[in-house]
N, C-alpha and C. Protein backbone atom coordinates (compact mmCIF):
# COMPACT_ATOMS: atom_id res chain seq x y z
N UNK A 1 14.56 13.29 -16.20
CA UNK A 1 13.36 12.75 -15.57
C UNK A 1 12.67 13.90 -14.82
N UNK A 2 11.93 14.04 -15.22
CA UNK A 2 10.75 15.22 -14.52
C UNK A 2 9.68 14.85 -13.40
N UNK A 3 9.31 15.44 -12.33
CA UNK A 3 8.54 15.09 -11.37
C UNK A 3 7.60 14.03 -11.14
N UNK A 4 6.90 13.72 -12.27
CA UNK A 4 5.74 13.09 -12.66
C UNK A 4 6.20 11.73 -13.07
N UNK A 5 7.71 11.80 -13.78
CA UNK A 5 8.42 10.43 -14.19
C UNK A 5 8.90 9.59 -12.74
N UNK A 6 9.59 10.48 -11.56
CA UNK A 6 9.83 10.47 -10.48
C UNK A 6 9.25 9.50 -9.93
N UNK A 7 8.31 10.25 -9.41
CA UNK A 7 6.78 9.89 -9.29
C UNK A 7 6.37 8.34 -9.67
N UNK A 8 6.31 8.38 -10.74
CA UNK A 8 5.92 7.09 -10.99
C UNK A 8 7.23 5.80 -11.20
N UNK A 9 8.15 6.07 -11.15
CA UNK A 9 9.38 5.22 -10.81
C UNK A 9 8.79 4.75 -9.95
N UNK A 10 8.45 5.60 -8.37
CA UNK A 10 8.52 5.40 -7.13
C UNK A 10 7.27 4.41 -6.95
N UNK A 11 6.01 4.69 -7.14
CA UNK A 11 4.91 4.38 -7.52
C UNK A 11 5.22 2.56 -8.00
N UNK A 12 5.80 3.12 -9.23
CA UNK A 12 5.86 0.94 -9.24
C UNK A 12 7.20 0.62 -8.42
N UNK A 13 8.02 1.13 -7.98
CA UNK A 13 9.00 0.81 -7.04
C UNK A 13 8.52 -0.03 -6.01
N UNK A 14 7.57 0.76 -5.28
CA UNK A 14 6.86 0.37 -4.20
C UNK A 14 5.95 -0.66 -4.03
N UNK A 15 5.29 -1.09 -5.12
CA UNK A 15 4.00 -2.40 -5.33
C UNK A 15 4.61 -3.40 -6.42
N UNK A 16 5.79 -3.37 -7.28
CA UNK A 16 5.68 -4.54 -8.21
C UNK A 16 7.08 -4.46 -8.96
N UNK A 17 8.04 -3.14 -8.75
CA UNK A 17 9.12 -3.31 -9.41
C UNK A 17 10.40 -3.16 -8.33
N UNK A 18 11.13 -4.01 -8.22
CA UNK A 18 12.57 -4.05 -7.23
C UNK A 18 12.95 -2.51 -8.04
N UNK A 19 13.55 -2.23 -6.65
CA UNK A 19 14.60 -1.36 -7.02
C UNK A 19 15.68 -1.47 -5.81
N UNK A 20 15.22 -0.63 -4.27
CA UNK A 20 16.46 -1.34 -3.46
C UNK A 20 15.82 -1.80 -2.17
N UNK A 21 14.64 -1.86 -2.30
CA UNK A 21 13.94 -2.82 -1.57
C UNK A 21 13.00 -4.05 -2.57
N UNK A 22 12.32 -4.92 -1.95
CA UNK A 22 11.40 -5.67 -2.61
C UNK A 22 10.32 -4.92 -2.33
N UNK A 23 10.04 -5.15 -3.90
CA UNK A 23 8.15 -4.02 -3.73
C UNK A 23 6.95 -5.14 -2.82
N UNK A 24 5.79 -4.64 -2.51
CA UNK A 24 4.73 -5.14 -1.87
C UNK A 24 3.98 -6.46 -2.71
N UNK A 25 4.44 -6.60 -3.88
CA UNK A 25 3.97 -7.63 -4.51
C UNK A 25 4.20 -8.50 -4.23
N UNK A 26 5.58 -8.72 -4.14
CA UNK A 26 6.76 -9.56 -3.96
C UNK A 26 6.78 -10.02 -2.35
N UNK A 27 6.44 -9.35 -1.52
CA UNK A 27 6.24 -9.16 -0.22
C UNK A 27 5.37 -10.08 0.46
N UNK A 28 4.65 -10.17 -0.91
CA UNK A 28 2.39 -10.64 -0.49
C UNK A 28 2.53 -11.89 -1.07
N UNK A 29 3.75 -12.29 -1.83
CA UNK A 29 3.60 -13.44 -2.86
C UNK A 29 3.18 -14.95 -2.50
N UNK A 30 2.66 -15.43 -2.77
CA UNK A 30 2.65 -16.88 -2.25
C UNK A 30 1.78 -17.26 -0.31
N UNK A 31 1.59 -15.95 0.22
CA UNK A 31 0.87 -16.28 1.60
C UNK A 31 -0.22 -16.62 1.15
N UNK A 32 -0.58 -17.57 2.50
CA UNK A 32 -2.21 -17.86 2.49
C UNK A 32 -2.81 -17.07 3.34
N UNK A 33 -4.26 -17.30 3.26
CA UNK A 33 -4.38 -16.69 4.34
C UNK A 33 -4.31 -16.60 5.72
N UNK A 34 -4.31 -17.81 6.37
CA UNK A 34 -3.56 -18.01 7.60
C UNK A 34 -2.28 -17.60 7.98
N UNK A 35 -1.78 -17.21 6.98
CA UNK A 35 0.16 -16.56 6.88
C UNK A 35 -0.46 -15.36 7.03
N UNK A 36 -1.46 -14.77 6.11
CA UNK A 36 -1.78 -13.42 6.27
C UNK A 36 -2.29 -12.90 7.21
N UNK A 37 -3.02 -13.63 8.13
CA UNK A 37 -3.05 -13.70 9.62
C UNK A 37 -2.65 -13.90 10.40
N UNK A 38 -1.23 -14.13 10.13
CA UNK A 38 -0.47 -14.78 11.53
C UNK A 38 -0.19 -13.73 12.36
N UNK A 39 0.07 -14.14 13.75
CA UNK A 39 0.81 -12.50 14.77
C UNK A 39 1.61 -13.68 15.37
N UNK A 40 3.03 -13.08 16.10
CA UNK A 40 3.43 -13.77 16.97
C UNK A 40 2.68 -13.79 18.46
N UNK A 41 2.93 -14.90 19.28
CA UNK A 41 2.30 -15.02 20.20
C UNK A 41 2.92 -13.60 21.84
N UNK A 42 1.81 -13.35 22.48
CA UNK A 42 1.91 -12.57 23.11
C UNK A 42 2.51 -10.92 22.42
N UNK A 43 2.40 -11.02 21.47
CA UNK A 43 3.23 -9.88 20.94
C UNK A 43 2.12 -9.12 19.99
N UNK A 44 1.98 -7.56 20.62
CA UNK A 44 0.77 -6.87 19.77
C UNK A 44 1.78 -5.98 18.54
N UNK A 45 1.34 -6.86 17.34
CA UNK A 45 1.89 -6.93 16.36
C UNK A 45 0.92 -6.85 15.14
N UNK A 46 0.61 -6.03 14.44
CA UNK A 46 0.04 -6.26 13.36
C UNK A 46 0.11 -7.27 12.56
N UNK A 47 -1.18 -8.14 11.79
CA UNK A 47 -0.58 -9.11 11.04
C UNK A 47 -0.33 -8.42 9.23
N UNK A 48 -0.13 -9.40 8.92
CA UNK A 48 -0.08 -9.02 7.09
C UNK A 48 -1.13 -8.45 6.73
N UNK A 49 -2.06 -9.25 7.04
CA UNK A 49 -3.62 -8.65 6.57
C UNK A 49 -4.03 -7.36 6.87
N UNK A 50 -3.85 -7.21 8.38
CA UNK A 50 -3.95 -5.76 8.89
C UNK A 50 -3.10 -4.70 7.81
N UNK A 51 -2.10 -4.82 8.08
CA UNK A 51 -1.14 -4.25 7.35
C UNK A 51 -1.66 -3.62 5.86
N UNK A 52 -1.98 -4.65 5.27
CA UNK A 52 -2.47 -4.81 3.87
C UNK A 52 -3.99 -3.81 3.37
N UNK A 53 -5.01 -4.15 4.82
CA UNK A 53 -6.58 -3.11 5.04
C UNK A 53 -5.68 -2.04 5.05
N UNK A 54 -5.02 -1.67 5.67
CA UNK A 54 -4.10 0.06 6.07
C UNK A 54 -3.80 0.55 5.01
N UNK A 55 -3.08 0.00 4.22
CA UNK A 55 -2.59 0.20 2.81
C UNK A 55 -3.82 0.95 1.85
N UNK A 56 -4.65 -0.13 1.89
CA UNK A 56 -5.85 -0.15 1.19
C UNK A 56 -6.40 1.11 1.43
N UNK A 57 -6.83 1.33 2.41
CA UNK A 57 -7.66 2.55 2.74
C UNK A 57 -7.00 3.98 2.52
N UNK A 58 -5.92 4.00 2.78
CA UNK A 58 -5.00 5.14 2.92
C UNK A 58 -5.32 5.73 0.89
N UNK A 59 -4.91 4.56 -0.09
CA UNK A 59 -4.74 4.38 -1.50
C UNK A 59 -6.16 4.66 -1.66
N UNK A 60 -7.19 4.14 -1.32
CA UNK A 60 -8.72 4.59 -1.69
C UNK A 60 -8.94 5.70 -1.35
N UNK A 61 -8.70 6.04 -0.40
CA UNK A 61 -8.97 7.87 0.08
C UNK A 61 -8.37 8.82 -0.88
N UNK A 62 -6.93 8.15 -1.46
CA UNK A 62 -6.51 9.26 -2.52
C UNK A 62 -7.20 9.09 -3.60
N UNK A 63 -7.78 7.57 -4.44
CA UNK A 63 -8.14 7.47 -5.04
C UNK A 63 -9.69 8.12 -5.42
N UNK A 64 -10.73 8.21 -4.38
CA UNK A 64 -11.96 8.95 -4.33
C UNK A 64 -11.64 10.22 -4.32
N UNK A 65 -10.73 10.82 -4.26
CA UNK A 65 -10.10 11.90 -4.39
C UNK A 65 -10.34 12.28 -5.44
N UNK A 66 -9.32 11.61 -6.08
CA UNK A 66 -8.73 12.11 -7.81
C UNK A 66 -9.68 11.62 -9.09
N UNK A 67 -10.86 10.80 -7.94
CA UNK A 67 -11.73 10.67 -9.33
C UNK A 67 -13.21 11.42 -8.55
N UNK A 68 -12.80 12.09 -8.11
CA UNK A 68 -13.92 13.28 -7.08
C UNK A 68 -15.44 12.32 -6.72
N UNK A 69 -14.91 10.84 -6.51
CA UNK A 69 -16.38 10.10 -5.99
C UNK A 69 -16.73 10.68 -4.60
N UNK A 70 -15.95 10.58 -3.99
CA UNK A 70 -16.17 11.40 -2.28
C UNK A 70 -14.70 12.24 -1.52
N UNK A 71 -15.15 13.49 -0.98
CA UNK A 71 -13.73 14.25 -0.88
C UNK A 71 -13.99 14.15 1.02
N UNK A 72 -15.03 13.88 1.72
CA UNK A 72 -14.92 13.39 3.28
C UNK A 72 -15.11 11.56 3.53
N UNK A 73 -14.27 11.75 4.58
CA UNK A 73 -14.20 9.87 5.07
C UNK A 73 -15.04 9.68 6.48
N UNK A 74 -15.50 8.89 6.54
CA UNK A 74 -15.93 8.07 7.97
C UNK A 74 -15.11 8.85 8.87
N UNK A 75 -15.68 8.97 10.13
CA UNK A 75 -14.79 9.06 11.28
C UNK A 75 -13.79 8.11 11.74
N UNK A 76 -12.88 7.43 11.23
CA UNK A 76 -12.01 6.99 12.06
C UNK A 76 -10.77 7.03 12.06
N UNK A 77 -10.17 5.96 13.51
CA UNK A 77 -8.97 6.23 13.59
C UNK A 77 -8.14 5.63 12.94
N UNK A 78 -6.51 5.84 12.62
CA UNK A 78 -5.80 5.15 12.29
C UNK A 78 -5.71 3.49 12.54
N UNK A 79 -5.93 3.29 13.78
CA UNK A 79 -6.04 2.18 14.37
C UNK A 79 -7.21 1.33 13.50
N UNK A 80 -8.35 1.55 13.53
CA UNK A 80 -9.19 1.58 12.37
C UNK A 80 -9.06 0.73 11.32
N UNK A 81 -8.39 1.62 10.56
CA UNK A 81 -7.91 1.30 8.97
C UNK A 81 -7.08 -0.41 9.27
N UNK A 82 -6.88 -1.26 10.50
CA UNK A 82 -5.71 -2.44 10.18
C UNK A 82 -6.99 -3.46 10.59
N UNK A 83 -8.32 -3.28 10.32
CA UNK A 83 -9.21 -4.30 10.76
C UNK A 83 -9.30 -5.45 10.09
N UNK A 84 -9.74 -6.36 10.57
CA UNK A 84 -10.10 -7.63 8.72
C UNK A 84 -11.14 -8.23 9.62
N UNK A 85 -12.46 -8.15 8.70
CA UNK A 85 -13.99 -8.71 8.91
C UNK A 85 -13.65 -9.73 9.09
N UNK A 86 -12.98 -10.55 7.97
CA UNK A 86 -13.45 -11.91 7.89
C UNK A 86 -11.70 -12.64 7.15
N UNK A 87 -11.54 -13.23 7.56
CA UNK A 87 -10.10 -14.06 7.16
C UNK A 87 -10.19 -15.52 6.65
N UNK A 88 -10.99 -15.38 5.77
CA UNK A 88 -11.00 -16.78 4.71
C UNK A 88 -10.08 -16.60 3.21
N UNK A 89 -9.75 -17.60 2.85
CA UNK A 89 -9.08 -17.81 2.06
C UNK A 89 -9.43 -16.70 0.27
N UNK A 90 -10.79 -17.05 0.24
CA UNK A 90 -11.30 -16.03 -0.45
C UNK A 90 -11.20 -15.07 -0.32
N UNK A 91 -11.88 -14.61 1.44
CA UNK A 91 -11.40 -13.13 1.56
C UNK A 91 -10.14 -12.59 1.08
N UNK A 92 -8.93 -13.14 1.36
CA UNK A 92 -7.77 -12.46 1.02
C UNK A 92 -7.41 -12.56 -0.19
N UNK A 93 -7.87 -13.47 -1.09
CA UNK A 93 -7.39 -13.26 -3.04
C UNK A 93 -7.97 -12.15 -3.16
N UNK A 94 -9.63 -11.80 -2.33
CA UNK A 94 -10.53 -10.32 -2.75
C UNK A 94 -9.39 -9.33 -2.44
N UNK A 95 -8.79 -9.29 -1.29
CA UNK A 95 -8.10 -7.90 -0.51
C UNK A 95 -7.05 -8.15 -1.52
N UNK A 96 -6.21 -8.58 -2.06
CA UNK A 96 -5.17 -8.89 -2.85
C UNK A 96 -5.62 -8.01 -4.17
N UNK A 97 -6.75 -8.38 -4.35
CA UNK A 97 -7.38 -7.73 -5.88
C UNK A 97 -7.58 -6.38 -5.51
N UNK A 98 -8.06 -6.15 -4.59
CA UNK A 98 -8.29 -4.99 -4.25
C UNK A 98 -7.27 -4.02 -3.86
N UNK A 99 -6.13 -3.90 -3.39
CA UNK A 99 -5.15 -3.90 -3.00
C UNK A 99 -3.94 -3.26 -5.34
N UNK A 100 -4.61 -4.12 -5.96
CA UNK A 100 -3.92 -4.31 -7.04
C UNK A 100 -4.78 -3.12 -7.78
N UNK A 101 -6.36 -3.27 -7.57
CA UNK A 101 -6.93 -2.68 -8.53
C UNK A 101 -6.60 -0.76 -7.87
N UNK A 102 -6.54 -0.72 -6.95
CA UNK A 102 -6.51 0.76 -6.37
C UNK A 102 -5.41 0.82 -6.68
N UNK A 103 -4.25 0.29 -6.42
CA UNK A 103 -2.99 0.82 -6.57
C UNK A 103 -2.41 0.87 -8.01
N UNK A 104 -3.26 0.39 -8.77
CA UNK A 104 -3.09 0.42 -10.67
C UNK A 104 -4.05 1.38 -10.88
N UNK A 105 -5.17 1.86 -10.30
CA UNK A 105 -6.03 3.12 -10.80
C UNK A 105 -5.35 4.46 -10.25
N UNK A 106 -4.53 4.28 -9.49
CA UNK A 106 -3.85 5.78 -8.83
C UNK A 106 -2.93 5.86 -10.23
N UNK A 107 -2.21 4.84 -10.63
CA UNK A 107 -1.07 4.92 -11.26
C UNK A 107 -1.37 5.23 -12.97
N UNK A 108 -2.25 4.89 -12.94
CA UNK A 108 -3.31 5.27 -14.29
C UNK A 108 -3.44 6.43 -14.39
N UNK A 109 -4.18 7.62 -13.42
CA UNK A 109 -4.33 8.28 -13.32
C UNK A 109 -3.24 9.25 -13.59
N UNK A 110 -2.45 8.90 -12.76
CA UNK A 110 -1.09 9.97 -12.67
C UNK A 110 -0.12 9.92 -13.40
N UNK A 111 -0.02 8.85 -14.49
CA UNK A 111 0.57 8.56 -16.15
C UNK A 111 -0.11 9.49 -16.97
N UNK A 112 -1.31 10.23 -16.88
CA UNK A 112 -2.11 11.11 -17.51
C UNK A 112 -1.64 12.46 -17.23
N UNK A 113 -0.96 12.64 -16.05
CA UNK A 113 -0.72 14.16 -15.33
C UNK A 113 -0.05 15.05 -16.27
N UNK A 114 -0.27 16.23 -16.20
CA UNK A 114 0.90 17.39 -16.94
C UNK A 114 1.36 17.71 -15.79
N UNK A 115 1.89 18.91 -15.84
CA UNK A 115 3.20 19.33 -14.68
C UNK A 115 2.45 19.60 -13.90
N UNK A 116 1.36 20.65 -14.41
CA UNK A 116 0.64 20.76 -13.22
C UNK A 116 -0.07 20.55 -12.28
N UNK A 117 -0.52 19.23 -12.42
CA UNK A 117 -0.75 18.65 -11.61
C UNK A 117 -0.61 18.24 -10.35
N UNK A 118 0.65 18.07 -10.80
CA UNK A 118 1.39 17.37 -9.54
C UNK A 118 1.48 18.51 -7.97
N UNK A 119 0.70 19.67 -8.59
CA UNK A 119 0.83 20.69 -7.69
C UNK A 119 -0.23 21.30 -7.09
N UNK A 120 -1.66 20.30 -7.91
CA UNK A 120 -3.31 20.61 -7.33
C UNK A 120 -3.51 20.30 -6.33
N UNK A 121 -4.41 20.71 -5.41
CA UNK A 121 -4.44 20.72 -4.10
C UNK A 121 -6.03 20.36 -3.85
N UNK A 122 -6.18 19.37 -3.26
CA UNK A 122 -7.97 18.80 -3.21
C UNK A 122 -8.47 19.92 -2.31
N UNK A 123 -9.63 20.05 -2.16
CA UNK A 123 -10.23 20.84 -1.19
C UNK A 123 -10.10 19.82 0.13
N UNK A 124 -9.61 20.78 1.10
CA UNK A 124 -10.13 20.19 2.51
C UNK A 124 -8.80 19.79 2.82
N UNK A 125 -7.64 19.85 1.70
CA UNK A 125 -5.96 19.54 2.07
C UNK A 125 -5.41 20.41 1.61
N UNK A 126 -4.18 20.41 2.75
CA UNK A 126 -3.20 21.45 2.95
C UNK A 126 -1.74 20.88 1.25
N UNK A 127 -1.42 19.79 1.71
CA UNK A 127 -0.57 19.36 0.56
C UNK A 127 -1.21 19.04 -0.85
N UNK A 128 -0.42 19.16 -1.85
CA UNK A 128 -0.68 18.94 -2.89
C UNK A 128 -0.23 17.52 -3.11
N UNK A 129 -1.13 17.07 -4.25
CA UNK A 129 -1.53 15.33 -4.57
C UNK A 129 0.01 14.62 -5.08
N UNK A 130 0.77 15.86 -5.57
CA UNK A 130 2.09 15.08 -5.50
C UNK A 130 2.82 14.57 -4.51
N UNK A 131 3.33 15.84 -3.75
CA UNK A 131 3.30 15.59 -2.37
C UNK A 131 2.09 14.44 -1.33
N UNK A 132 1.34 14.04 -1.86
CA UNK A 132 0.31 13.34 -1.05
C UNK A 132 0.48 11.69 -1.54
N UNK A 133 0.88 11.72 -3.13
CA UNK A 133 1.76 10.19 -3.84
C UNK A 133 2.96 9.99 -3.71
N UNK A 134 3.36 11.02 -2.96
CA UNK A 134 4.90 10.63 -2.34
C UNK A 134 4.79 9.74 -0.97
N UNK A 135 3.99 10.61 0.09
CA UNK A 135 3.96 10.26 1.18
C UNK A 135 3.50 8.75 1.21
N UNK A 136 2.42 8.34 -0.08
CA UNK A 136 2.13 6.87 0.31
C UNK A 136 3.19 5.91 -0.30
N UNK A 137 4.11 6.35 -1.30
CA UNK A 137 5.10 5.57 -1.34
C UNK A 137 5.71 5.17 -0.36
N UNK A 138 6.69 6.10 0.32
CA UNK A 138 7.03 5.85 1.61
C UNK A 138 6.22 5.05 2.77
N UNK A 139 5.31 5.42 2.68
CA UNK A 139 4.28 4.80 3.77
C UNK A 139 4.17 3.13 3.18
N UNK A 140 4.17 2.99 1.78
CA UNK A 140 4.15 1.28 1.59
C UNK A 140 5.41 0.77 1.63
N UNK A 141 6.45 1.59 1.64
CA UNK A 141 8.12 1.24 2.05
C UNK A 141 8.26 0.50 3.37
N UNK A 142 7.24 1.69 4.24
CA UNK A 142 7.39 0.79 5.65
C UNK A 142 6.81 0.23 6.24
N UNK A 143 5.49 -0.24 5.52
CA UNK A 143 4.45 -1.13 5.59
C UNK A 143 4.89 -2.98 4.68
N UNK A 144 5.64 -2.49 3.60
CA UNK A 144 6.00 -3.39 3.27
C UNK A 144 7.56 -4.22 4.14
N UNK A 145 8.22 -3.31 4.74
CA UNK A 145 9.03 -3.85 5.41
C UNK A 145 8.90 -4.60 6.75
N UNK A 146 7.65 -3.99 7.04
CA UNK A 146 7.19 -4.39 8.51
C UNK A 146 6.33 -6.18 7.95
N UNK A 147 5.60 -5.98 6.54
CA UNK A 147 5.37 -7.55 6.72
C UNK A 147 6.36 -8.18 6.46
N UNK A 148 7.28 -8.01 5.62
CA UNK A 148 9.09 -9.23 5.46
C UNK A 148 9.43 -9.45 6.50
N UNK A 149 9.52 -8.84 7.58
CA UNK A 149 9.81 -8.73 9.10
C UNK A 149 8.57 -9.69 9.58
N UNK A 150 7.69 -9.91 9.77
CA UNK A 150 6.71 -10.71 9.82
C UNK A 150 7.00 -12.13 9.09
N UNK A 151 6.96 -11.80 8.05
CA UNK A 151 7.32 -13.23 7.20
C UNK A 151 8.50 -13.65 7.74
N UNK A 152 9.39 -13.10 8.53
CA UNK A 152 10.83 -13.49 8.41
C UNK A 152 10.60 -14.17 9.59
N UNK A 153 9.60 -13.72 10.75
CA UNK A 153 9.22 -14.69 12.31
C UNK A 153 8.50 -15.33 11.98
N UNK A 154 7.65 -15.66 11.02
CA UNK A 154 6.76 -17.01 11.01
C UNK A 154 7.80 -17.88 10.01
N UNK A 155 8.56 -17.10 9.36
CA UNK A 155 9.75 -18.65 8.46
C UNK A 155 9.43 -18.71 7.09
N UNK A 156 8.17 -17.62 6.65
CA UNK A 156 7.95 -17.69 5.33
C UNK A 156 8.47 -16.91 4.77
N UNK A 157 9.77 -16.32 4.91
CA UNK A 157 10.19 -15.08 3.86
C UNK A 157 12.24 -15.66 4.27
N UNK A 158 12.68 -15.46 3.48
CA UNK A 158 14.08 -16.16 3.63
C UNK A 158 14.93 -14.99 4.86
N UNK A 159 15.84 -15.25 5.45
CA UNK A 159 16.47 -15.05 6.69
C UNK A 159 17.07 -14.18 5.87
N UNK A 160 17.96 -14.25 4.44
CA UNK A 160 18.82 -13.38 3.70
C UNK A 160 18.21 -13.87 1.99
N UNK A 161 18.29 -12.86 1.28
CA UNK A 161 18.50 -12.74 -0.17
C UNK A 161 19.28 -12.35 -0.69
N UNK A 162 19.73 -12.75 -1.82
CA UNK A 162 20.71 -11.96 -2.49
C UNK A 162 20.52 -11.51 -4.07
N UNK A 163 21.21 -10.39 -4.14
CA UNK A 163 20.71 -9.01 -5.31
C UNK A 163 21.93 -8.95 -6.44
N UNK A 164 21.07 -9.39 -7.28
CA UNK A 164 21.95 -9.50 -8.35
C UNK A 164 22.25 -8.00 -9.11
């Protein structure tokens, strides 16, 4: 298995294929949107949704990247990126789609790569784009763990599973 195979193990690992966590698909499955909004009370806690905009944006920034639509972003902060306009039921099948369609156009993309690739470096960044599809794996590892943890205090995600 070579870098790029790696790579994309990790890639659907993270949004739609078990390996030794549950991917983000699996994670998102079945909430509404009021689940996708839930926070516990008194507790500054990101909800799902938030969670989910973060994701989003982080995956679009690489994505305008690698298809050179725009290589600078808006000014903002991290904090930023966990907003949600509007929390209707619609809204969230959209963020869901959206959420699916970016994270299947990165993966498109990088099924195309030769070796070298994995070692191009955008203007205006220090790491290279392999190194840069690593980091968001990880980053949806612990984005996705933080909503099961969520699901697990509102009662919608099971207390234990078991792995066949």
């Amino acid at each position: 298995m070579n870098k790029i195979e790696l790579l994309l193990h990790g890639w659907d690992s993270c949004y739609e294929k078990e390996d030794w966590y549950p991917p983000l698909t699996d994670a998102l499955k079945g909430l509404t949107a009021e689940q996708a909004n839930w926070r516990p009370d008194g507790e500054h806690v990101n909800a799902i949704w938030e969670n989910v905009h973060h994701l989003i944006f982080y995956k679009e920034r690489l994505l305008n990247r690698m298809t050179a639509i725009e290589s600078e972003y808006p000014d903002l902060s991290n904090d930023d990126t966990f907003v949600v306009e509007s929390a209707s039921s619609k809204d969230w099948e959209e963020t869901l789609a959206r959420l699916q369609t970016v994270h299947r156009g990165i993966r498109d993309r990088m099924a195309k790569w030769e070796d070298n690739d994995f070692e191009h470096v955008y203007p205006n960044r220090t790491q290279s784009v392999g190194r840069w599809v690593n980091s968001l794996i990880l980053h949806d590892a612990y984005h996705t763990g933080q909503i099961m943890f969520i699901r697990k205090m509102q009662g919608s995600w099971p207390s234990r599973r078991s792995f066949d």
